[in-house]
Protein backbone atom coordinates (compact mmCIF):
# COMPACT_ATOMS: atom_id res chain seq x y z
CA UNK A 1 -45.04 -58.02 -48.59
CA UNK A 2 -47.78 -59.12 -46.14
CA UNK A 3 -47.36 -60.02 -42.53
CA UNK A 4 -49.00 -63.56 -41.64
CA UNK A 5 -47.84 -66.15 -39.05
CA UNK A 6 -46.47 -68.11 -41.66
CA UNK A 7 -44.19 -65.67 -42.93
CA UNK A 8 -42.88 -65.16 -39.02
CA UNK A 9 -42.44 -69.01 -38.74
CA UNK A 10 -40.31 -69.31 -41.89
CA UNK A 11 -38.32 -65.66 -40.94
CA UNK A 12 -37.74 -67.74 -37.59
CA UNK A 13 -36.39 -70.73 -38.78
CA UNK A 14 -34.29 -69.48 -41.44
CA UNK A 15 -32.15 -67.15 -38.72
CA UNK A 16 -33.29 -69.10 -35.35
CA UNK A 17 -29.46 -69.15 -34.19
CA UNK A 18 -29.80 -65.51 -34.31
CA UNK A 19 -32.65 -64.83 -32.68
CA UNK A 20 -31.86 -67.28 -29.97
CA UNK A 21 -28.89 -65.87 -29.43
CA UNK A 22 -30.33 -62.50 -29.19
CA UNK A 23 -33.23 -63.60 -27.03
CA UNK A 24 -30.61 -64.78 -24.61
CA UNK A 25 -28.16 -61.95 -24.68
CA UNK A 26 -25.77 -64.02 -26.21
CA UNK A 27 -22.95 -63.14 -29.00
CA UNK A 28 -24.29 -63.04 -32.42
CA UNK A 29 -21.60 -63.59 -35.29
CA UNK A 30 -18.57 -62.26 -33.01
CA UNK A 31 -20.49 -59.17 -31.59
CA UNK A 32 -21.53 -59.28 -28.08
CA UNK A 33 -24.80 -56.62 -27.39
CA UNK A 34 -23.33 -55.97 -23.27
CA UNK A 35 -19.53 -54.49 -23.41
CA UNK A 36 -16.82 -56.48 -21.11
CA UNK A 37 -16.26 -54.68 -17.55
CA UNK A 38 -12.72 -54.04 -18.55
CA UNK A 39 -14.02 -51.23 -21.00
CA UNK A 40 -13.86 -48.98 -17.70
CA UNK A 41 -10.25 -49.90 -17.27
CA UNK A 42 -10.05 -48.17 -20.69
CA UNK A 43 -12.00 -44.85 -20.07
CA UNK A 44 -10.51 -44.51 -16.70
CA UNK A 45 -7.31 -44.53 -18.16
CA UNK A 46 -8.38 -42.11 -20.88
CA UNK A 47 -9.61 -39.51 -18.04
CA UNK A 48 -6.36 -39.86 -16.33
CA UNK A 49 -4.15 -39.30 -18.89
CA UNK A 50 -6.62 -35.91 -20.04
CA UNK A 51 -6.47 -34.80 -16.87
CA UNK A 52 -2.58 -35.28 -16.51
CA UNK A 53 -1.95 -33.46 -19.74
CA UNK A 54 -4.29 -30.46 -18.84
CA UNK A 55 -2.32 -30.29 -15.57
CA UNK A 56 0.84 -30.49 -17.03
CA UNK A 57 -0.39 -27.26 -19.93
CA UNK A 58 -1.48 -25.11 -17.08
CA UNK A 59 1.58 -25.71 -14.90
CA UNK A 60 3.76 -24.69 -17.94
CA UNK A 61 1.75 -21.80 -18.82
CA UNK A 62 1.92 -20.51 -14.73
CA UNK A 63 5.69 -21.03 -15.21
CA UNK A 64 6.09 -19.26 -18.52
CA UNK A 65 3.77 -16.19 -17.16
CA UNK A 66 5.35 -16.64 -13.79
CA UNK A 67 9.09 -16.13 -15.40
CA UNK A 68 7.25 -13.38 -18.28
CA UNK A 69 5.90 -11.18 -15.91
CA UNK A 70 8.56 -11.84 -12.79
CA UNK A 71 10.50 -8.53 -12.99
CA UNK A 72 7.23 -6.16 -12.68
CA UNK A 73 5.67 -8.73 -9.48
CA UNK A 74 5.49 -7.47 -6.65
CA UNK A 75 7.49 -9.72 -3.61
CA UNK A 76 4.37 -11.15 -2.38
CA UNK A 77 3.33 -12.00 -5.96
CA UNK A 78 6.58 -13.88 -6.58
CA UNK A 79 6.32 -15.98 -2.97
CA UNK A 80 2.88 -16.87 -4.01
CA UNK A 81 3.72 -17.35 -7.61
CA UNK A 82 7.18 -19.43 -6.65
CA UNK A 83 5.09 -21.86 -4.26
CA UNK A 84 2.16 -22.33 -6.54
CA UNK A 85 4.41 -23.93 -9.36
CA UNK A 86 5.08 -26.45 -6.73
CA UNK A 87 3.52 -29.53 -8.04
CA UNK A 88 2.35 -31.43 -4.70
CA UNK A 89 0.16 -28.24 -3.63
CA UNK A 90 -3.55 -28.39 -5.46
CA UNK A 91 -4.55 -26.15 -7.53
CA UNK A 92 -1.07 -24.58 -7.14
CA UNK A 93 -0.63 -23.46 -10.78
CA UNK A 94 -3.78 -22.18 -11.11
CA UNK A 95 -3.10 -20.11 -7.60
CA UNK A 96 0.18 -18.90 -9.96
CA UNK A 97 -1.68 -17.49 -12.96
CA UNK A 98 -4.38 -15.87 -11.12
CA UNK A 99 -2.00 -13.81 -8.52
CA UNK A 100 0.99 -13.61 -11.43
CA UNK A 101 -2.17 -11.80 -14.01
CA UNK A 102 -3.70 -9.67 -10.88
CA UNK A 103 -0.54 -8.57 -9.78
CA UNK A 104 0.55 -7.62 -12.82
CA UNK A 105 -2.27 -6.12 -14.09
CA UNK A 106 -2.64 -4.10 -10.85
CA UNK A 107 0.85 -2.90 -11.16
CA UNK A 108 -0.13 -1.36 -14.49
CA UNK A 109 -3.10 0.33 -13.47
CA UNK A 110 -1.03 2.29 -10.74
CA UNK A 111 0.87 3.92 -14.04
């Protein structure tokens, strides 16, 4: 096929709603090139509800370890462990596994 300006003039007006439309950012044939703003409603919600679920697997892994390991924890382990699984303290599960693991792990090295 060979390009000529005549060939661009008849491509044009056989789709010029398209290109129009296209040339002015406008839908073409129900699809819209820009996304709507409330697409960040959508992936906002998406983060929140990751993030809530990964909270929510960590604190029940601190509490399963927490209740595991709680006979060979030292006292100070199981204050520390008891207020981490406390859900309005940050980071408070995570506090949990790491002193409930140490502890422990400590503990066994001393046999």
């Amino acid at each position: 096929m060979s390009y000529s300006l005549a060939s661009l003039l008849q491509e044009y007006s056989e789709r010029k709603e398209q290109i129009d439309a296209y040339l002015q950012n406008k839908t073409v044939e129900g699809y819209d090139s820009n996304p709507p703003e409330n697409n960040v409603f959508y992936v906002s919600t998406g983060v929140f509800i990751t993030i809530v679920i990964v909270s929510l697997i960590i604190w029940v892994w601190a509490l399963v370890v927490t209740i595991k390991y709680w006979k060979y924890l030292p006292d100070w382990a199981r204050v520390l462990a008891i207020l981490g699984l406390i859900p309005v303290i940050p980071g408070g599960p995570i506090v949990t596994l790491v002193v409930v693991y140490v502890s422990h792990g400590s503990r066994r090295k001393k046999k």
